[in-house]
Every structure is written in structure tokens, then in C-alpha cells.
C-alpha atoms as a PDB file:
ATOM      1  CA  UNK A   1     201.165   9.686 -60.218  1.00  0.00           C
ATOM      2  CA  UNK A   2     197.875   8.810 -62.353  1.00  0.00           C
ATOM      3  CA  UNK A   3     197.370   5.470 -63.274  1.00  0.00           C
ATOM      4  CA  UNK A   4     198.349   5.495 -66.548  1.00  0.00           C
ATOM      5  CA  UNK A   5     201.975   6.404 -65.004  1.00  0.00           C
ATOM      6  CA  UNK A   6     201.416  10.212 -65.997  1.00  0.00           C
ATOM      7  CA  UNK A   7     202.002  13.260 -64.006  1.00  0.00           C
ATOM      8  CA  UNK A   8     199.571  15.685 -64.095  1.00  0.00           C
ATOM      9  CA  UNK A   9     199.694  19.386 -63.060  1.00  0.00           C
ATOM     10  CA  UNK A  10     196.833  19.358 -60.981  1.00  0.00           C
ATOM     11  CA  UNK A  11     198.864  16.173 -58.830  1.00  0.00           C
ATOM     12  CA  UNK A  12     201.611  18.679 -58.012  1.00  0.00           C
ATOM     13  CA  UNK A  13     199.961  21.594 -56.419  1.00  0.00           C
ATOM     14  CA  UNK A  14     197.974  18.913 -53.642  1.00  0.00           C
ATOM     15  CA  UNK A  15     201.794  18.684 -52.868  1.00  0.00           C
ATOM     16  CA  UNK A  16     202.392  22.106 -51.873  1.00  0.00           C
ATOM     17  CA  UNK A  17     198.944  22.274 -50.453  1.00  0.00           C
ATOM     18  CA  UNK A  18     199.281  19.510 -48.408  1.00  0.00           C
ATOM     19  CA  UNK A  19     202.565  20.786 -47.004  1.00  0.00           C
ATOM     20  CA  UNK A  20     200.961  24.216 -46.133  1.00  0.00           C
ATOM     21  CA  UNK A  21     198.248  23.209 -44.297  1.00  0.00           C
ATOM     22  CA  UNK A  22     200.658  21.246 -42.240  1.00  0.00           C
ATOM     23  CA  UNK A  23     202.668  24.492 -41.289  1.00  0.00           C
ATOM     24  CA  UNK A  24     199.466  26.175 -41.041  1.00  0.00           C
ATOM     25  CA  UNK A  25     197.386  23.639 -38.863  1.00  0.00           C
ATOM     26  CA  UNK A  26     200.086  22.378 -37.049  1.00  0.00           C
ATOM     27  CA  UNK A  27     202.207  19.136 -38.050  1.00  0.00           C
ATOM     28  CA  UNK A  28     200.941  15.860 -38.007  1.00  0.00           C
ATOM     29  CA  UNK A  29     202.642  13.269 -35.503  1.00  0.00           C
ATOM     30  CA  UNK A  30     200.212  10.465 -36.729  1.00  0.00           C
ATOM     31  CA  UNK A  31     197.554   9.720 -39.706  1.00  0.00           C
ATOM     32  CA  UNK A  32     194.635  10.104 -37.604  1.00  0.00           C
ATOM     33  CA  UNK A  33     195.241  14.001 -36.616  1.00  0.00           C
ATOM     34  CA  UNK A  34     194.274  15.815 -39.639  1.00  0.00           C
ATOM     35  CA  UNK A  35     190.738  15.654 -41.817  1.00  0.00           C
ATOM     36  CA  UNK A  36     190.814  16.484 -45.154  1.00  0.00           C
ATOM     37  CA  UNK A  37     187.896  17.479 -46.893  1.00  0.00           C
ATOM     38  CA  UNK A  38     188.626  17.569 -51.285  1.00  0.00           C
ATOM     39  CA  UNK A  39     185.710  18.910 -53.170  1.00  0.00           C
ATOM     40  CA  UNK A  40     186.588  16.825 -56.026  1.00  0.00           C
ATOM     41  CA  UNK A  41     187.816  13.621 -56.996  1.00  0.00           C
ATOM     42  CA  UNK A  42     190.253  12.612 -59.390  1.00  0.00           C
ATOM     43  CA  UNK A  43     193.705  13.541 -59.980  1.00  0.00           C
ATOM     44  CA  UNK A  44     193.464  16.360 -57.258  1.00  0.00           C
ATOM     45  CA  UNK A  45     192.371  13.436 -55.051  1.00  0.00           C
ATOM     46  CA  UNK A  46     195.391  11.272 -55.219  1.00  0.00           C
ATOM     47  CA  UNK A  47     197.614  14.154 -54.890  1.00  0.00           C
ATOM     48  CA  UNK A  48     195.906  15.388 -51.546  1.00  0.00           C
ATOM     49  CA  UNK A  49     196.553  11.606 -50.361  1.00  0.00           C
ATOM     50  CA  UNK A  50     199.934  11.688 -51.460  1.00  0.00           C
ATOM     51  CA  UNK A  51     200.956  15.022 -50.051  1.00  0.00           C
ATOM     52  CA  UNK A  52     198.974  14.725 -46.425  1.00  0.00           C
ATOM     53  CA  UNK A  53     198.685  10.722 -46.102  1.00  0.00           C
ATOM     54  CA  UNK A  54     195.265  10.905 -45.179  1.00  0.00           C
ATOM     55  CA  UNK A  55     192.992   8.475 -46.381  1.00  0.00           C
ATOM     56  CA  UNK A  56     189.737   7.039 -47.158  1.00  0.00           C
ATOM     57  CA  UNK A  57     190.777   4.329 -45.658  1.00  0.00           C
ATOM     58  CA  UNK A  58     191.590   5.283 -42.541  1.00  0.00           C
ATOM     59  CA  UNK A  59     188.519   8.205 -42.648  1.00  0.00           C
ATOM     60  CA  UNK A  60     190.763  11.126 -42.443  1.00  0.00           C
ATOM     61  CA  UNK A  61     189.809  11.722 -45.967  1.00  0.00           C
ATOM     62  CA  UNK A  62     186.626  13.157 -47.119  1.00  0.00           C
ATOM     63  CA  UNK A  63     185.359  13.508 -50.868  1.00  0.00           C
ATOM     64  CA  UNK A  64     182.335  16.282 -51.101  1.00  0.00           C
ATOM     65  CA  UNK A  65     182.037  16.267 -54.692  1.00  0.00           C
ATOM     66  CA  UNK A  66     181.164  19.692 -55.508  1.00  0.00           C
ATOM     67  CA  UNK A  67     183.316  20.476 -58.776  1.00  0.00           C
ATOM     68  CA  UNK A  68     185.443  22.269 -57.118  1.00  0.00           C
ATOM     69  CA  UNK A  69     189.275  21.639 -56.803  1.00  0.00           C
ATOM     70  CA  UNK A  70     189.856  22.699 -53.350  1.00  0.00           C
ATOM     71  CA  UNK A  71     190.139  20.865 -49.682  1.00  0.00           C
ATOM     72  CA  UNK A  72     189.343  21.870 -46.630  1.00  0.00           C
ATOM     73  CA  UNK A  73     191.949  20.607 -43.871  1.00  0.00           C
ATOM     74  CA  UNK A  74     190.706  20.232 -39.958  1.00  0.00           C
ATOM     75  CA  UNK A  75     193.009  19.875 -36.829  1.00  0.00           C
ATOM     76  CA  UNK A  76     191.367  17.189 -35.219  1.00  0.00           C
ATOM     77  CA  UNK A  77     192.682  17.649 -31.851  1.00  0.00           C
ATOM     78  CA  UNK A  78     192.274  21.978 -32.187  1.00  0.00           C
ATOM     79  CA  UNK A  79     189.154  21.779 -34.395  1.00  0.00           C
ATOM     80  CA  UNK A  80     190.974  24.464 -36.307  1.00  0.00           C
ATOM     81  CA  UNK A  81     189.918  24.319 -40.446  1.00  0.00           C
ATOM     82  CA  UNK A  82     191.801  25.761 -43.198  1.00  0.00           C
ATOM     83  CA  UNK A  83     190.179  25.824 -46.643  1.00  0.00           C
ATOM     84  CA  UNK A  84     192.787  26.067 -49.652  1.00  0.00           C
ATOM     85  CA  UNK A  85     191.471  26.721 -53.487  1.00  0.00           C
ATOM     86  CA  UNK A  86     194.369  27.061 -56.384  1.00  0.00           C
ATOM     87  CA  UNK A  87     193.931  30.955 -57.705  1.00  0.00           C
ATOM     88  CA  UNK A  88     191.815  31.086 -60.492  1.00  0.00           C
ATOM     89  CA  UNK A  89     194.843  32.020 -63.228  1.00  0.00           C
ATOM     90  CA  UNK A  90     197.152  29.176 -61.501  1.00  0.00           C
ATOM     91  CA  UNK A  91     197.564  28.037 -64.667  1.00  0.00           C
ATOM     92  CA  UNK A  92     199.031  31.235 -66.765  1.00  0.00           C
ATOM     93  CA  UNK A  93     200.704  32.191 -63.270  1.00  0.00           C
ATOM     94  CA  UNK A  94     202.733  29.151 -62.847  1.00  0.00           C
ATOM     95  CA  UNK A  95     204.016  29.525 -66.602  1.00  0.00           C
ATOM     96  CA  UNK A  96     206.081  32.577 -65.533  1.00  0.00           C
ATOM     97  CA  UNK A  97     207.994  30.313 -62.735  1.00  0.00           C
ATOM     98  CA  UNK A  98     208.808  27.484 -65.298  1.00  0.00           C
ATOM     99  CA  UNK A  99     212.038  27.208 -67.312  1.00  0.00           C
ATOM    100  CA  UNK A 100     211.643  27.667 -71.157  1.00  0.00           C
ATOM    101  CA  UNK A 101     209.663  24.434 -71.868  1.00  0.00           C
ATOM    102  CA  UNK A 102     207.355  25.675 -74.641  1.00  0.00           C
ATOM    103  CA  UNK A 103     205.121  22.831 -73.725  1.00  0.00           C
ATOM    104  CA  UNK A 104     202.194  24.180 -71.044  1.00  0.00           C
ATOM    105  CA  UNK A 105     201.454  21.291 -69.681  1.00  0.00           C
ATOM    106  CA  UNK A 106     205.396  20.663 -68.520  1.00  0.00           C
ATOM    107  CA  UNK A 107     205.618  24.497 -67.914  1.00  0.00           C
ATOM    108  CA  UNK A 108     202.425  24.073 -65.586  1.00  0.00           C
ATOM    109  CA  UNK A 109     204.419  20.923 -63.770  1.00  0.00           C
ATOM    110  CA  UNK A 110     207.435  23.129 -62.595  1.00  0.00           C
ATOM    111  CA  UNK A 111     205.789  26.636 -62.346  1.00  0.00           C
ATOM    112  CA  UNK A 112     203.864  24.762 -59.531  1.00  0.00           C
ATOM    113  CA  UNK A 113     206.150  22.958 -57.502  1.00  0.00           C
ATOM    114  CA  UNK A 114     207.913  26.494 -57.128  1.00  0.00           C
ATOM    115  CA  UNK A 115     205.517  29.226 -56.638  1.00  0.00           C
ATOM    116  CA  UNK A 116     205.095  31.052 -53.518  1.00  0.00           C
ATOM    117  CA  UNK A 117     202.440  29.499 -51.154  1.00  0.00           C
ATOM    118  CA  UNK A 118     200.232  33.106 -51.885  1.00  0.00           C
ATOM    119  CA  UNK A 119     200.731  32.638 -55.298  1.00  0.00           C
ATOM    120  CA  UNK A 120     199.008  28.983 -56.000  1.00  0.00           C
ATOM    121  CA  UNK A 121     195.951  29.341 -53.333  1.00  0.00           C
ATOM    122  CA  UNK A 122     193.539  31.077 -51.690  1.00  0.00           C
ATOM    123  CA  UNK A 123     193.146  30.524 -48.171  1.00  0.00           C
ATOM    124  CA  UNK A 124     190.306  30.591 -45.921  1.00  0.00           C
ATOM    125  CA  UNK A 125     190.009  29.695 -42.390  1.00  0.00           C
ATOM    126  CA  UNK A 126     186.629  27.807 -42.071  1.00  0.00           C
ATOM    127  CA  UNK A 127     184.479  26.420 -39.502  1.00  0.00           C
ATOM    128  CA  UNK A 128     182.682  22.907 -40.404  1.00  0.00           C
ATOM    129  CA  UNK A 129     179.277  22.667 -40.012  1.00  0.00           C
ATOM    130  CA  UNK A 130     179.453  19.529 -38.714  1.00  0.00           C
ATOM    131  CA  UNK A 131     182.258  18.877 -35.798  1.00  0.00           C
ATOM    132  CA  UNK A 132     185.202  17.026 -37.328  1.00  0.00           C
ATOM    133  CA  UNK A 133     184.894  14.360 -34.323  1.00  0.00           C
ATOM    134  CA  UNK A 134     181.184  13.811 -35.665  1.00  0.00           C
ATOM    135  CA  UNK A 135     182.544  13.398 -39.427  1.00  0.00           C
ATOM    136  CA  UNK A 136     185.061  10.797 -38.128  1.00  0.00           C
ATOM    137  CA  UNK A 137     182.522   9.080 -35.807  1.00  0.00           C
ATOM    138  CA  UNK A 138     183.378   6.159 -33.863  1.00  0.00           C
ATOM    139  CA  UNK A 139     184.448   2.837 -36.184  1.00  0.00           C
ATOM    140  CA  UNK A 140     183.131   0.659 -33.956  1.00  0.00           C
ATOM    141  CA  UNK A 141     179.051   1.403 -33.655  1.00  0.00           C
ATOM    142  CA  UNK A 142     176.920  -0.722 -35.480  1.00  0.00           C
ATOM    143  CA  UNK A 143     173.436  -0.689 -36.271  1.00  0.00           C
ATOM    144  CA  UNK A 144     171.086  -2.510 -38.124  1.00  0.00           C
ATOM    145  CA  UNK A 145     168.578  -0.892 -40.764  1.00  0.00           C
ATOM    146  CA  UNK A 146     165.075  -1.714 -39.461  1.00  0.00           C
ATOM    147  CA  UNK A 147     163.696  -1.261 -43.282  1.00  0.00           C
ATOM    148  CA  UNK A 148     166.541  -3.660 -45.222  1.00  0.00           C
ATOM    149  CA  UNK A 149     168.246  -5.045 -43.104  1.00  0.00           C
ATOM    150  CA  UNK A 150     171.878  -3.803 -43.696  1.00  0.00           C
ATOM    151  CA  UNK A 151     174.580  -3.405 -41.370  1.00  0.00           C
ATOM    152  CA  UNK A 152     174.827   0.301 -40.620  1.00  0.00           C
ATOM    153  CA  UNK A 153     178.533   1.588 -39.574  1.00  0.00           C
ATOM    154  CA  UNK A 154     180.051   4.674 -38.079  1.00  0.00           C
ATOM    155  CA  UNK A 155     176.969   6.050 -36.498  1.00  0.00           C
ATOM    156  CA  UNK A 156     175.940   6.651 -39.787  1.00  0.00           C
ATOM    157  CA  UNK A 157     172.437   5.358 -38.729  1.00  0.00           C
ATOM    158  CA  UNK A 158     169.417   7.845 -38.856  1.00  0.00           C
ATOM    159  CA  UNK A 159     166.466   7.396 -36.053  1.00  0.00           C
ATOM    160  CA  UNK A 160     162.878   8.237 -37.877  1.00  0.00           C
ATOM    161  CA  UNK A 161     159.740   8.095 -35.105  1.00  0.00           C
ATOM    162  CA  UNK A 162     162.272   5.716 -32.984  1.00  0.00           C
ATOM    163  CA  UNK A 163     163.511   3.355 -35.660  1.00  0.00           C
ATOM    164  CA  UNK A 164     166.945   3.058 -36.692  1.00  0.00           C
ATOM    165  CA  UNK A 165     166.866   3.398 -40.347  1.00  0.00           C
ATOM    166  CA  UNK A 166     170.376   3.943 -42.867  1.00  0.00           C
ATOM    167  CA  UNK A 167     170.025   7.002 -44.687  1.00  0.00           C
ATOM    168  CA  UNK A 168     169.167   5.389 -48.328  1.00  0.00           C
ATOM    169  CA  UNK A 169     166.046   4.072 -46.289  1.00  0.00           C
ATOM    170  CA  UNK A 170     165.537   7.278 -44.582  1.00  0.00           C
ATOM    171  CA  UNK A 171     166.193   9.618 -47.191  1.00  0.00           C
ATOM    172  CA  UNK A 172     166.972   8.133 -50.812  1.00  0.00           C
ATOM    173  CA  UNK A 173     169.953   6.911 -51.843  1.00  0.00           C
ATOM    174  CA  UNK A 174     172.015   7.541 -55.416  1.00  0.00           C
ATOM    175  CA  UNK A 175     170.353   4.274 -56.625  1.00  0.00           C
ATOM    176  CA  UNK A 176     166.996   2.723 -57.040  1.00  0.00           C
ATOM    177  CA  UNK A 177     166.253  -1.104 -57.023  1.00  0.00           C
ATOM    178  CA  UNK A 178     164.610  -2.474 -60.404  1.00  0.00           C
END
């Protein structure tokens, strides 16, 4: 549910998503088994969170902001990835599952929650680039930035000529100090 209490369609199809990839991947017997990867954030966000209970939190939940409403879901103990992205026409699709609602938006709500699985996504099984165990790191390591100073976490340090540097010293961050 959004903050402001509302549903929104985009919320309810995470749920069926999240429930595939469990089939799919193999089920879950704690948090800490599955990665997902969301490519945006938002309302799609919450709804992968809600449907998979992975989260930032516990770094089984990864946002890649790329625009794109799709997630990528890893195995962590097979390595094996599944990438899910709604159908392009999810929207006009969905409308021929709902009751007679005349309003889209609540037509869009029930068309989702019962379409077939082949008829919401597209699935794609997916090797990451980077191994899920190096994604999740260890929470433990620390490091300190030799440039400013900051505690570095996650092994999220970078070595440059032998100094341990974070990557905003290493290689620019979103901000700049004024």
C-alpha cells in the first residue's frame, strides 16, 4: 500500500511476481536466500518488498535505477537469476480479466491479481555480472577512506596504487561539496 493509503496497480503485479520467482527459483526458507534486483523505485519497489520480504535492510534488496519496472531475482545458495519485466500491453491486457468496473485504474487492480503468470511478464533467465555473494558482501568489513576519512562498509572499499579509498573518493560520487 502507498503511503497515502492508496493501492496502486503497479503494487499488485510485484505480488504475483514475487510469488513466481519463488516457484521458479526455489522457495525461500529464510530472508537472506533470495536477491532481488528492481530497476526502479517507487511503487514497484514496495510491492517487490511486500511480495518477496526482501529488503534493503537486510541487503537482499537491490535498487539499479534504470527506468525500468522489472527485477531480477538470484538464488543465493544456486546462483540461479531470473529476470521478470510486466508485458508491454499489461495494462490493456489485464482490462479483459477484470469485472465490469468502467474505471481503468480499478479494472487494472483485478485484471492483475488474476492473469496467468505468461500473461503479466516476460521472463528471462540471467546471469549477474557480478556474483550475488559479491553484491551481498560480508556486513562486517570495515575500512577507512584514506582521502576523507569515512567509515567504509561491506567491502565496498576501492584500492587505487595501494590505498583504500570509498568509491565517491575514487570515482565521483552523486554529490559535490560547496
Amino acid at each position: 500500500m502507498h503511503p497515502t493509503n492508496e493501492v496502486f496497480p503497479s503494487q499488485t503485479f510485484p505480488d504475483a511476481e514475487g510469488k513466481w520467482n519463488l516457484r521458479s527459483i526455489g522457495d525461500r526458507t529464510k530472508n537472506d536466500s533470495l536477491l532481488g534486483i528492481i530497476e526502479t523505485g517507487g511503487c514497484f519497489a514496495d510491492g517487490i518488498r511486500a511480495a518477496t520480504g526482501a529488503t534493503v535492510g537486510h541487503r537482499t534488496l537491490r535498487v539499479k535505477d534504470l527506468g525500468k519496472v522489472a527485477a531480477t531475482f538470484t538464488n543465493l545458495k544456486t546462483e540461479t537469476s531470473l529476470r521478470l519485466a510486466p508485458k508491454p500491453d499489461i495494462g490493456i491486457r489485464a482490462l479483459a480479466y477484470a469485472s465490469q468496473d468502467n474505471r481503468r485504474y480499478f479494472a487494472q487492480l483485478q485484471g492483475y491479481q488474476v492473469m496467468p503468470d505468461e500473461e503479466l511478464f516476460n521472463f528471462q533467465w540471467v546471469e549477474l555480472r557480478i556474483p550475488a555473494s559479491q553484491i551481498i558482501s560480508h556486513q562486517n568489513a570495515r575500512a577507512i577512506c584514506s582521502h576523507c576519512g569515512e567509515e567504509i562498509i561491506n567491502e565496498r572499499e576501492t584500492l587505487v596504487n595501494g590505498v583504500v579509498l570509498c568509491r565517491t573518493c575514487a570515482q565521483g560520487g552523486y554529490y559535490r561539496l560547496i
